[in-house]
Protein backbone atom coordinates (compact mmCIF):
# COMPACT_ATOMS: atom_id res chain seq x y z
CA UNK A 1 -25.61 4.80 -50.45
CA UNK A 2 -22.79 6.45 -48.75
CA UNK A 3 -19.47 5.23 -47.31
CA UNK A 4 -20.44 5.74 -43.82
CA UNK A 5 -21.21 1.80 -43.36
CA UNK A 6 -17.39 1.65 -43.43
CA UNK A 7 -15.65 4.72 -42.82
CA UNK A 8 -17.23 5.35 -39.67
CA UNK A 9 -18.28 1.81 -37.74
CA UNK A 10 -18.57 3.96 -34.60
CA UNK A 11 -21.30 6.32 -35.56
CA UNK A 12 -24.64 6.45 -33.07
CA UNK A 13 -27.64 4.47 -34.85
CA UNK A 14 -29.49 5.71 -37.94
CA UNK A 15 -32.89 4.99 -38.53
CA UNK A 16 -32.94 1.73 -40.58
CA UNK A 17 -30.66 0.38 -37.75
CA UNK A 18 -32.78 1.36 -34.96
CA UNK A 19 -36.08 -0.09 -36.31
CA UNK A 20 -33.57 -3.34 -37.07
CA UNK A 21 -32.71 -3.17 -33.19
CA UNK A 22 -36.62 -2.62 -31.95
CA UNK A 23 -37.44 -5.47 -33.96
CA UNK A 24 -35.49 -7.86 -32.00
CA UNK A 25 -36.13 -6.41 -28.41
CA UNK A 26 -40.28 -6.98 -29.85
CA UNK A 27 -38.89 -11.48 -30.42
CA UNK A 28 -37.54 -11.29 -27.02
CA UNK A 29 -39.97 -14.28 -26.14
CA UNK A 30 -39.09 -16.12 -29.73
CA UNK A 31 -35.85 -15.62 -28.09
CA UNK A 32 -36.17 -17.63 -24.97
CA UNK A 33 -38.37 -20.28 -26.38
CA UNK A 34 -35.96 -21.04 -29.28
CA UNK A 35 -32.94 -21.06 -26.50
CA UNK A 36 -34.61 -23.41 -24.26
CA UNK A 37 -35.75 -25.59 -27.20
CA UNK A 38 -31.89 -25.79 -28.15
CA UNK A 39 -31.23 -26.87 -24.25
CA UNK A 40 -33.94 -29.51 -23.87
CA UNK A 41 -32.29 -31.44 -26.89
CA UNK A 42 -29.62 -33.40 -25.28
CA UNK A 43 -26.57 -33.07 -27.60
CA UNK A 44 -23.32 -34.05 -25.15
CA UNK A 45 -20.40 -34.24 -26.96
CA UNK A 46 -18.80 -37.84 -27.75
CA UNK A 47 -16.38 -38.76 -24.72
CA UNK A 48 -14.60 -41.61 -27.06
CA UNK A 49 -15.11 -41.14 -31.30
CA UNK A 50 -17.22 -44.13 -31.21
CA UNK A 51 -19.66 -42.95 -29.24
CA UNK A 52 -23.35 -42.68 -30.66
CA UNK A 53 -24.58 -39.41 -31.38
CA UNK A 54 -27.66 -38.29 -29.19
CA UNK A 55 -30.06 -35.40 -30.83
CA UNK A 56 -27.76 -33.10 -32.64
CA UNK A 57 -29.31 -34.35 -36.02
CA UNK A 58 -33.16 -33.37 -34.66
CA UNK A 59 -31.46 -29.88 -33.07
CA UNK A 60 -29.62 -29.17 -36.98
CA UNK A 61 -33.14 -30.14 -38.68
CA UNK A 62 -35.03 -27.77 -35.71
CA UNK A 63 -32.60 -24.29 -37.03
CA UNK A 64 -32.66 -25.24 -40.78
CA UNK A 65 -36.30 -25.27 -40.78
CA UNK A 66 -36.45 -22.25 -39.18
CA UNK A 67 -33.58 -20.63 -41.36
CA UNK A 68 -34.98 -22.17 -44.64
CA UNK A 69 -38.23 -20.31 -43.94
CA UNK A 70 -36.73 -17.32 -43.86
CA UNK A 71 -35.26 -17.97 -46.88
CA UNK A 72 -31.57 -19.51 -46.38
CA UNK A 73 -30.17 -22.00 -49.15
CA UNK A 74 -29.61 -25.44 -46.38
CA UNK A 75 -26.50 -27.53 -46.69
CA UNK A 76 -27.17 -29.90 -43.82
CA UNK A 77 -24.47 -32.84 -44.47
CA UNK A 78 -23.21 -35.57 -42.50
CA UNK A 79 -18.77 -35.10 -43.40
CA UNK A 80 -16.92 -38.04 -44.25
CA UNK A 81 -14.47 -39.66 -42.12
CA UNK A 82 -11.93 -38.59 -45.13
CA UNK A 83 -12.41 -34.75 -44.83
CA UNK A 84 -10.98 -34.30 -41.38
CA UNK A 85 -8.54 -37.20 -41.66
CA UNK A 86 -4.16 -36.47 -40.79
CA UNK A 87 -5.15 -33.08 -39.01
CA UNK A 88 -4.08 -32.18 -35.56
CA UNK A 89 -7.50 -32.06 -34.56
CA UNK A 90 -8.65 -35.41 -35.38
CA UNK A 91 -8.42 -38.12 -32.61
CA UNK A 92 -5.57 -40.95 -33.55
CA UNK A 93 -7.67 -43.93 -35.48
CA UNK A 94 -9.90 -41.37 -37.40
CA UNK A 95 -13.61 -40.21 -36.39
CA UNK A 96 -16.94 -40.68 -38.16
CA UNK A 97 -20.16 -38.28 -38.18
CA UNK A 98 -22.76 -40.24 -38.12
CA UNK A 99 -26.05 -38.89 -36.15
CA UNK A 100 -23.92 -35.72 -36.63
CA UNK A 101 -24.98 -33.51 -39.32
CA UNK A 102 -23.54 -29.81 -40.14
CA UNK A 103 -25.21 -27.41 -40.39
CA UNK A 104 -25.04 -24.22 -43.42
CA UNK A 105 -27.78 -21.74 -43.97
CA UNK A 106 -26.59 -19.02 -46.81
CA UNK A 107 -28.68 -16.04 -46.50
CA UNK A 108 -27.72 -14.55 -50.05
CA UNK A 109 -26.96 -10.96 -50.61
CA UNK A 110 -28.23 -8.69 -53.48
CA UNK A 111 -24.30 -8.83 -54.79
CA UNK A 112 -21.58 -6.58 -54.20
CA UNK A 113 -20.77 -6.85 -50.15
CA UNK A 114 -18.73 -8.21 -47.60
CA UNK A 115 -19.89 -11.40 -45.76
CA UNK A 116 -20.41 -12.60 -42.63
CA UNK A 117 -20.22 -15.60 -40.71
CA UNK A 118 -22.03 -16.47 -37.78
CA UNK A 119 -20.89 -19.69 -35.95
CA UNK A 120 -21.54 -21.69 -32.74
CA UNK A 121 -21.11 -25.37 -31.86
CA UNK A 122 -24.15 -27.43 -30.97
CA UNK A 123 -22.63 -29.95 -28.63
CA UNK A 124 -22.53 -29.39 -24.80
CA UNK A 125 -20.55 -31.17 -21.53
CA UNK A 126 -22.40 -33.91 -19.92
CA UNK A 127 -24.44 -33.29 -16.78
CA UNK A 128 -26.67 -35.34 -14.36
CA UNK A 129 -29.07 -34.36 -12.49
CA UNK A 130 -26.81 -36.40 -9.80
CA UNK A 131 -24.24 -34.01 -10.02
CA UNK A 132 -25.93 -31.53 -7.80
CA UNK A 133 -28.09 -29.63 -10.49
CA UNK A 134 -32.19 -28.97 -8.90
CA UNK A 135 -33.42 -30.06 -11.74
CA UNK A 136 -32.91 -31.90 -15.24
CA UNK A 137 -30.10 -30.19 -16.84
CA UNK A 138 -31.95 -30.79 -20.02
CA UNK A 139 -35.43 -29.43 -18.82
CA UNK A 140 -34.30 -25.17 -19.02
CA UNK A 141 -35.74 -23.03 -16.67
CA UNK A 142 -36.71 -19.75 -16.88
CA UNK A 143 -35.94 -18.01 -13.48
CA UNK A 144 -35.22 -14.22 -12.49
CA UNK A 145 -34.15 -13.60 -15.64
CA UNK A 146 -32.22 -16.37 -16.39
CA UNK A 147 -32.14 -19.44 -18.65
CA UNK A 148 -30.77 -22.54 -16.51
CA UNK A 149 -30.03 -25.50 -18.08
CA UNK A 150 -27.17 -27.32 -19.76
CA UNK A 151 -25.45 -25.63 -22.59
CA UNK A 152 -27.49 -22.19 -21.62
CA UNK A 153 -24.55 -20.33 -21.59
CA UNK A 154 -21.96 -22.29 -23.80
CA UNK A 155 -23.30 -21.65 -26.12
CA UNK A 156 -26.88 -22.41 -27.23
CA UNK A 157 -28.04 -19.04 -25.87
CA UNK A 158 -25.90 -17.27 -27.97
CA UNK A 159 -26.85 -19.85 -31.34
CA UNK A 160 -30.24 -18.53 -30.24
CA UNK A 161 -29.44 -15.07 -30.07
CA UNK A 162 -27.51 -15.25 -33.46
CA UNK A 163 -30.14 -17.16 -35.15
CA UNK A 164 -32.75 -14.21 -34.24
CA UNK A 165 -30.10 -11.73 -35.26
CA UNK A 166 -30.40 -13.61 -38.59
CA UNK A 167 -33.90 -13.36 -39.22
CA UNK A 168 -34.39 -9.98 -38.40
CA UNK A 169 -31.66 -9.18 -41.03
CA UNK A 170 -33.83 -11.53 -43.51
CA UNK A 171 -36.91 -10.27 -42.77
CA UNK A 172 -35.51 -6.64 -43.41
CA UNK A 173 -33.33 -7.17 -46.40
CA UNK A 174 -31.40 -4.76 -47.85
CA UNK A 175 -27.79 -6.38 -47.20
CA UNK A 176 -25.22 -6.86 -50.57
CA UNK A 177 -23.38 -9.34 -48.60
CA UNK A 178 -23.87 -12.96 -47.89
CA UNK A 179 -25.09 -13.66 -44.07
CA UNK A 180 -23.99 -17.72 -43.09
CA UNK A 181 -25.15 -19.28 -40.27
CA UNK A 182 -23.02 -22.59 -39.56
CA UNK A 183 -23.72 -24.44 -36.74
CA UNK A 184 -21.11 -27.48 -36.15
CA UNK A 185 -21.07 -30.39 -33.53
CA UNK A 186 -17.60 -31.48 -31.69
CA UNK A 187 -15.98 -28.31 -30.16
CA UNK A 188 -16.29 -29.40 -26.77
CA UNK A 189 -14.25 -33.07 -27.74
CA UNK A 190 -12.22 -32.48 -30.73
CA UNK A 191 -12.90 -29.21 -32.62
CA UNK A 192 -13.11 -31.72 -35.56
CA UNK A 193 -16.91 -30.30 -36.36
CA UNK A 194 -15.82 -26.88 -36.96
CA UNK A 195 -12.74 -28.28 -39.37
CA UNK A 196 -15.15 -30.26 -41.06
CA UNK A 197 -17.34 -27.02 -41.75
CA UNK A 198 -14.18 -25.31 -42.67
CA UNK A 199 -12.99 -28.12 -45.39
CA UNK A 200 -15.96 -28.11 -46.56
CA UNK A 201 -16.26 -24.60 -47.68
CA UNK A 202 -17.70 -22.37 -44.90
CA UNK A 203 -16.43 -19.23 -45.10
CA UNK A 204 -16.77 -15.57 -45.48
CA UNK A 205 -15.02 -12.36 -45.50
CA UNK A 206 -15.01 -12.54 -40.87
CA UNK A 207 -16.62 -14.58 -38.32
CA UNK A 208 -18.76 -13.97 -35.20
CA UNK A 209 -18.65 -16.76 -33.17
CA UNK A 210 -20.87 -16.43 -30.32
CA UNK A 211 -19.37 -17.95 -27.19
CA UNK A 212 -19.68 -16.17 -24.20
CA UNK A 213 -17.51 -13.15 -23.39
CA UNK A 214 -19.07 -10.69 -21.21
CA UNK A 215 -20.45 -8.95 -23.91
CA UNK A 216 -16.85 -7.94 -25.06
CA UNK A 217 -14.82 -8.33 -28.53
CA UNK A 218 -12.42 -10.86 -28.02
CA UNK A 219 -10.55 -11.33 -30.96
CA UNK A 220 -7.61 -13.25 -29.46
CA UNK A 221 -7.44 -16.82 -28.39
CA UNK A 222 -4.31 -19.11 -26.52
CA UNK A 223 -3.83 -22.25 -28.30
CA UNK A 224 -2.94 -25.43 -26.23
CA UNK A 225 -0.98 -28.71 -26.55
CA UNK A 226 -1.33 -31.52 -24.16
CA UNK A 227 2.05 -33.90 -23.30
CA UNK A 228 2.41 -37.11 -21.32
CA UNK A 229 5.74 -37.47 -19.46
CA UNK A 230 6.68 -40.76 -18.62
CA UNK A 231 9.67 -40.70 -15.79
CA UNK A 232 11.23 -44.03 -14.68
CA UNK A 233 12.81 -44.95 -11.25
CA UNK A 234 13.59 -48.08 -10.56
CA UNK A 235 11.09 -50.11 -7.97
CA UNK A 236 12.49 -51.46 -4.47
CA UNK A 237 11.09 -51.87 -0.74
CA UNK A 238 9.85 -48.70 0.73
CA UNK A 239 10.92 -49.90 4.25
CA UNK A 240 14.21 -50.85 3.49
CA UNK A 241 16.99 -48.32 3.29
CA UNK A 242 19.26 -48.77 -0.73
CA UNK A 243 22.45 -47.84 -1.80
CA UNK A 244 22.85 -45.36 -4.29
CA UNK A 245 21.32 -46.01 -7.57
CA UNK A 246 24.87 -46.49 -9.16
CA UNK A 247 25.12 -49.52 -6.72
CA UNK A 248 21.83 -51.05 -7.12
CA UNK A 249 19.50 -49.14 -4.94
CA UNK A 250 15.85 -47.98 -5.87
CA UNK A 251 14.98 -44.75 -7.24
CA UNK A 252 12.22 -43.02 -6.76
CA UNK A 253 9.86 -41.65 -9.59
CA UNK A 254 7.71 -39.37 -7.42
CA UNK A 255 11.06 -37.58 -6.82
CA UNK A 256 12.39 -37.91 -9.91
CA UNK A 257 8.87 -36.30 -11.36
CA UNK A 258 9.41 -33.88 -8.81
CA UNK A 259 12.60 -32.63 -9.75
CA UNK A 260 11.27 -32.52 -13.26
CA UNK A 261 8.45 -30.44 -12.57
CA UNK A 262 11.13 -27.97 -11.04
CA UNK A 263 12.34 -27.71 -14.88
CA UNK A 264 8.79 -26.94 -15.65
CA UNK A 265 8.54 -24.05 -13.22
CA UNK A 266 11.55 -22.39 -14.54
CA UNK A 267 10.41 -22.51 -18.00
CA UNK A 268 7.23 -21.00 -17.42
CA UNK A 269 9.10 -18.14 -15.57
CA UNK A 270 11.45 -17.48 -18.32
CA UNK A 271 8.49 -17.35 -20.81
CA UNK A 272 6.88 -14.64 -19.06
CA UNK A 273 9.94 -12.90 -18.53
CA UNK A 274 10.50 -12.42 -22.22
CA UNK A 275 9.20 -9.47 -23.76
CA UNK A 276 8.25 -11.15 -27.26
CA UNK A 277 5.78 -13.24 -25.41
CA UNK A 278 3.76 -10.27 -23.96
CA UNK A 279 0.20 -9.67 -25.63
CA UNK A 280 -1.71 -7.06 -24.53
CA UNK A 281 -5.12 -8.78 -24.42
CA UNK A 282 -4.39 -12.43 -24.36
CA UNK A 283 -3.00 -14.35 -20.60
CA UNK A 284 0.68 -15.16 -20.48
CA UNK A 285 1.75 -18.48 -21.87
CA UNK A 286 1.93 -21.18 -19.62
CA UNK A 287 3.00 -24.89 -18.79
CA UNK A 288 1.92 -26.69 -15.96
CA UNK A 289 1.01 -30.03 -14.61
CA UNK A 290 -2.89 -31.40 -14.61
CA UNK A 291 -2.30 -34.61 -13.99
CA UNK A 292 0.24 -36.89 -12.00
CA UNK A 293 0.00 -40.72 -11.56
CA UNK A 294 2.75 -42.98 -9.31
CA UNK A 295 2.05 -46.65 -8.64
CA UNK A 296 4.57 -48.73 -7.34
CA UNK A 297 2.27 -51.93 -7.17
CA UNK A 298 1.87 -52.18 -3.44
CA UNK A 299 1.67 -49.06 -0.44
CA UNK A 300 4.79 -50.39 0.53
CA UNK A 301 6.57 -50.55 -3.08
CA UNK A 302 9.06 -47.39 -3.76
CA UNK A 303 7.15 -46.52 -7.69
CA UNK A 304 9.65 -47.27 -10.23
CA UNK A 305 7.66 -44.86 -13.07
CA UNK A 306 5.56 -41.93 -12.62
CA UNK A 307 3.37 -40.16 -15.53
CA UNK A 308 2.38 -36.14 -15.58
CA UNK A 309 0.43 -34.76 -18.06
CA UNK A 310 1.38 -31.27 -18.92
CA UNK A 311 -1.22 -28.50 -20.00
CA UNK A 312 1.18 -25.95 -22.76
CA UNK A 313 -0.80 -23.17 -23.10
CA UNK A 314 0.23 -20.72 -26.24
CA UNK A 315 -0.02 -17.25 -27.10
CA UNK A 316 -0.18 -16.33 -31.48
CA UNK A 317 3.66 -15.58 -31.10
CA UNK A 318 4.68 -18.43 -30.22
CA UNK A 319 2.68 -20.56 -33.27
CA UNK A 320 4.42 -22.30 -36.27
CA UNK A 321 4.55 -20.30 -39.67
CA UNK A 322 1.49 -22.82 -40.54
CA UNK A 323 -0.40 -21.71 -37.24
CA UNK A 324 0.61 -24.86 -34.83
CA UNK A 325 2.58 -25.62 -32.02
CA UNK A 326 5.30 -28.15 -33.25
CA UNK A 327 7.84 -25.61 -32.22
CA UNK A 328 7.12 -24.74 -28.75
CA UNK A 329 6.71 -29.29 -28.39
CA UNK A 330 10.33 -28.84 -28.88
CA UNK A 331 11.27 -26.01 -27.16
CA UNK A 332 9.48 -28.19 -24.19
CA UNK A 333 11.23 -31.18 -24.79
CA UNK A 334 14.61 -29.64 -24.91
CA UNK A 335 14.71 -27.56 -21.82
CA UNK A 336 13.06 -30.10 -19.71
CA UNK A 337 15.79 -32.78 -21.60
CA UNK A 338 18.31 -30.29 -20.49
CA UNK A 339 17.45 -29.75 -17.26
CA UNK A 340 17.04 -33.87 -16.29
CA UNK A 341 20.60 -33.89 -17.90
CA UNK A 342 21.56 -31.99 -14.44
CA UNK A 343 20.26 -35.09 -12.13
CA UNK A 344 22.51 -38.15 -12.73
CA UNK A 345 20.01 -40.91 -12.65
CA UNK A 346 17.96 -38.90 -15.22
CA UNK A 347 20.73 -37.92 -17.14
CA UNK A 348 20.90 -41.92 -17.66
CA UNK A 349 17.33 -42.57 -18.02
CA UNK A 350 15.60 -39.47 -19.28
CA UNK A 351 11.93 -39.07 -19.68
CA UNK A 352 9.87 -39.73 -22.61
CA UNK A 353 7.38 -37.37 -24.17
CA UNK A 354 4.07 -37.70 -25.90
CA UNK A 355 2.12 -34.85 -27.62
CA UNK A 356 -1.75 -34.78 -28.31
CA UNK A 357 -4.56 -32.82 -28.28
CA UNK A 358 -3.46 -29.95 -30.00
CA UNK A 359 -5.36 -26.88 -30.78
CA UNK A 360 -4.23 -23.71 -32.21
CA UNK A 361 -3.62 -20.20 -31.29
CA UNK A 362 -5.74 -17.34 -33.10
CA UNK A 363 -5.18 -13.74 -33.52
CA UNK A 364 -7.83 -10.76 -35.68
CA UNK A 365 -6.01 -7.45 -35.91
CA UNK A 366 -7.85 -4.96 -33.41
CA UNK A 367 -8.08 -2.87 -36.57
CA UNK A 368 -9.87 -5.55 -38.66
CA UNK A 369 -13.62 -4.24 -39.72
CA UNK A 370 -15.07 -6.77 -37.89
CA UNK A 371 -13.69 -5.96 -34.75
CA UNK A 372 -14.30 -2.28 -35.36
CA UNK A 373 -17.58 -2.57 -36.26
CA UNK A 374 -18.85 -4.91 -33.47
CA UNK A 375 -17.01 -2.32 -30.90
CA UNK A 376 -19.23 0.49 -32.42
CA UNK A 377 -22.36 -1.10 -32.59
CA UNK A 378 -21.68 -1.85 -29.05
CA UNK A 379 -20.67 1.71 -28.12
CA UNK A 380 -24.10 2.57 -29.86
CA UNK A 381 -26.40 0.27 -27.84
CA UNK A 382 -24.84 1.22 -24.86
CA UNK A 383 -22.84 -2.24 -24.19
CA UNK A 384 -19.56 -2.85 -23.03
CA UNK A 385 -16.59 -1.15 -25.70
CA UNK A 386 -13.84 -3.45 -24.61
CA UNK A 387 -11.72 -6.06 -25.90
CA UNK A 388 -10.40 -9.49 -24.44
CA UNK A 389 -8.75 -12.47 -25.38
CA UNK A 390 -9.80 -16.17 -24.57
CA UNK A 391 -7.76 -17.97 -22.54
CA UNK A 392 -8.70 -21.92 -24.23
CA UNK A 393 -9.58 -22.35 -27.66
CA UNK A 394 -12.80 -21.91 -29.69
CA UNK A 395 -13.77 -22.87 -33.35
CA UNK A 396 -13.18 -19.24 -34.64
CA UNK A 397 -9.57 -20.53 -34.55
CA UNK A 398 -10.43 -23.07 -36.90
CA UNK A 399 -11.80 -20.74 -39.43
CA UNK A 400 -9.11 -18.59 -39.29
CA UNK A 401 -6.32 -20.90 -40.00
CA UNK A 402 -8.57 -23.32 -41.94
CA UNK A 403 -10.83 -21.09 -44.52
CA UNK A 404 -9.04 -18.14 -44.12
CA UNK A 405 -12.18 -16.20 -42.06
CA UNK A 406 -10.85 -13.70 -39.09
CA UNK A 407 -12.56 -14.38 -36.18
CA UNK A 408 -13.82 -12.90 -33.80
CA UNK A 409 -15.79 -13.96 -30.01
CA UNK A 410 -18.82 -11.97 -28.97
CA UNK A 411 -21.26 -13.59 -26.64
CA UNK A 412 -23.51 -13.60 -23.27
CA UNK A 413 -22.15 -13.64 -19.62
CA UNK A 414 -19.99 -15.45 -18.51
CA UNK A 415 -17.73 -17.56 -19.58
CA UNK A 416 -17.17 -18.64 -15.76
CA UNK A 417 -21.07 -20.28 -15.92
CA UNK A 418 -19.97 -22.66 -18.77
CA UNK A 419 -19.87 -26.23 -17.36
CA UNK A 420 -20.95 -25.44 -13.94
CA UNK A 421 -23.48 -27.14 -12.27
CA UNK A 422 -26.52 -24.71 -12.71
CA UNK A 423 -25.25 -23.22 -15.67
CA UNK A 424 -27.04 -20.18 -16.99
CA UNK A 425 -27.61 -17.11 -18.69
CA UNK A 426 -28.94 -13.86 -18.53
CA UNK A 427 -31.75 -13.28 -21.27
CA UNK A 428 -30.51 -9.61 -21.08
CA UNK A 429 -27.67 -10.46 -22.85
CA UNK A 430 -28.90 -12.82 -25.28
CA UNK A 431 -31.28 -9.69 -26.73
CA UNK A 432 -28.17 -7.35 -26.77
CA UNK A 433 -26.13 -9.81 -28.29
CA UNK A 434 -28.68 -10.39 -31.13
CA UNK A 435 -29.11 -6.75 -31.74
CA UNK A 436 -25.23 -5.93 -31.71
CA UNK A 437 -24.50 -8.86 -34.22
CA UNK A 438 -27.50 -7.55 -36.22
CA UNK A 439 -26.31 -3.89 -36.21
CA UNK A 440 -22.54 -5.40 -37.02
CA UNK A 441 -23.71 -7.23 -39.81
CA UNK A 442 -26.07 -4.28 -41.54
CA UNK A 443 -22.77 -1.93 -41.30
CA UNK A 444 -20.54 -4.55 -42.73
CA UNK A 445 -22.44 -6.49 -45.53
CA UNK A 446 -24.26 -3.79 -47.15
């Protein structure tokens, strides 16, 4: 064997990977079945921890079988509470897995090469048929070229495609590296599935997790952190005309929220004014407000306390040494302190601040292997050769930070279907992205 597998990830296709790429345009059909039987099992993520879990144990069972017959060694476990418990991820009062299994199918290497993980979350945002969709949301149809159907695009189209990019790598052979398949629950309400995975051992020398991108490399993702503002004002008649606030009179929180969200504006203009904070790839950070509740009691009641919720939206330079966001929290609490300092009645009664739902930022050097590699096999199938950034989160984060994995997204179109009423998915795509991941893997794990 030569060196070419990793001196030169951007070479056209030799024969052994053409014959590799044939054979998965010839399961194009195994394709769409297996996609649509992922979509017909209703697996909608958990609104509330306690919620009961739905068929994501039948959907783990349905891709071990299939994985275990192509001879992968199955961990299918159900985590305990314990193993996700005091991490930013996990919801205040703990969560539990049960009706939840994991999913991790080692296809083993003959010894010797790099490995590969390929990762996608099982769990999907609800839908009704009520909602405006023409037909069950968890009855796929196949249509122009198209799966429809809940979770079509994000992302059981591209579990599919990986899961056929998996076999045909079995049912060849000849890699030195490991090949994993993990398949976790929870990304779309926690990410707590994809830390469980991670603290429980899954891991490998990169990651391919197949969300949908375009067909691009995106090995860049934002991280986000959620914070309540509570402002207070101070109730009184809304038809009667009050002193100032010094003498007694009523203060508005709508305005006072108001001329805190002014703060917000100007710090979101000074972060994209400084150079540091530039990334090539990834969108500008950002802070802005998503939600916004006032209720003085009656329609005639000047509010006396008004809630936002802020959306803090992260590039990698802006994370913690350990990866989180605990630094820009109080870069956001102190300008936005600072600036209510400039309004007297706020100055007295400043707001209060409460952080959750944190997620962290993620970053794979453009140079990594895996990113070179994908890009290449691309560039040899003809697909797109370009590189992007996600704008949200995704578990490849997870696995970076967690079990030291770089990570990288490569998936179908687009990323604008996911959680759209008719959400779908070009079968196109699903075959290219099956035979790039294949072609990826052969040049790095052998």
């Amino acid at each position: 064997m030569t060196d070419t597998h990793v001196t030169d990830p951007h070479r056209p296709l030799d024969a052994d990977e053409r014959a590799l790429v044939d054979r998965i345009a010839e399961r194009r059909e195994d394709l769409i079945v297996l996609a649509c039987e992922l979509v017909a099992l209703d697996t909608t993520s958990r609104a509330v921890p306690d919620q009961p879990a739905r068929d994501e144990a039948a959907l783990q069972r349905l891709l071990a079988d299939r994985l275990r017959a192509h001879g992968a060694e199955i961990d299918l476990w159900e985590p305990s509470p314990d193993e996700v418990a005091d991490h930013p991820l996990t919801p205040p009062g703990g969560i539990d897995f049960d009706g939840r299994p994991q999913l991790a199918a080692r296809l083993r290497g003959s010894g010797g090469g790099r490995s590969l993980l390929l990762n996608g979350h099982i769990d999907v945002v609800p839908a009704r048929r009520e909602d405006g969709w023409e037909h069950d949301p968890f009855d796929p149809q196949v249509v122009d070229g198209q799966i429809i159907g809940r979770g079509a695009c994000d992302m059981k189209g591209g579990i599919a495609a990986m899961v056929i990019a998996a076999e045909a790598l079995a049912e060849t052979g000849g890699l030195r590296g490991d090949l994993v398949v993990c398949t976790n629950t929870d990304e779309e309400s926690t990410g707590v599935g994809g830390l469980a995975c991670a603290r429980h051992g899954v891991s490998a020398d990169y990651a391919i997790v197949t969300e949908p991108s375009s067909l691009e490399v995106w090995p860049v993702c934002r991280g986000s952190v959620y914070c309540t503002v509570t402002v207070e004002g101070r109730a009184g008649h809304a038809e009667e005309e009050h002193p100032h606030w010094t003498e007694g009179g009523a203060v508005n929180a709508i305005e006072k929220a108001r001329f805190l969200l002014d703060g917000v504006d100007r710090l979101r203009r000074e972060w994209r004014s400084r150079r540091g904070l530039h990334h090539s790839l990834a969108d500008p950070p950002d802070v802005l407000a998503t939600r916004f509740v006032a209720d003085g009691g009656w329609h005639v009641t000047i509010p006396g306390r008004a809630e936002l919720e802020l959306a803090v939206l992260i590039v990698p330079a802006q994370a913690d040494p350990d990866g989180w966001t605990k630094g820009v929290q109080r870069e956001v609490e102190d300008h936005l302190r600072a600036w209510c300092r400039t309004d007297s009645w706020l100055a007295e009664h400043p707001p209060a601040f409460r952080w959750h739902t944190e997620v962290n930022p993620a970053e794979t050097p453009v140079d990594a292997p895996v990113v070179q590699t994908l890009l290449g096999a691309n560039r040899a199938l003809g697909l797109p050769e370009r590189l992007g950034a996600l704008g949200s989160w995704y578990d490849g984060a997870t696995y970076a930070l967690e079990a030291d994995t770089p990570a990288i997204m490569f998936g179908p179109r687009a990323i604008e279907r996911a959680h759209t009423v008719g959400e779908a998915v070009p079968i196109d795509d699903l075959v290219h992205v099956a035979q790039s991941i294949a072609v990826a893997a052969w040049r790095l794990c052998r």
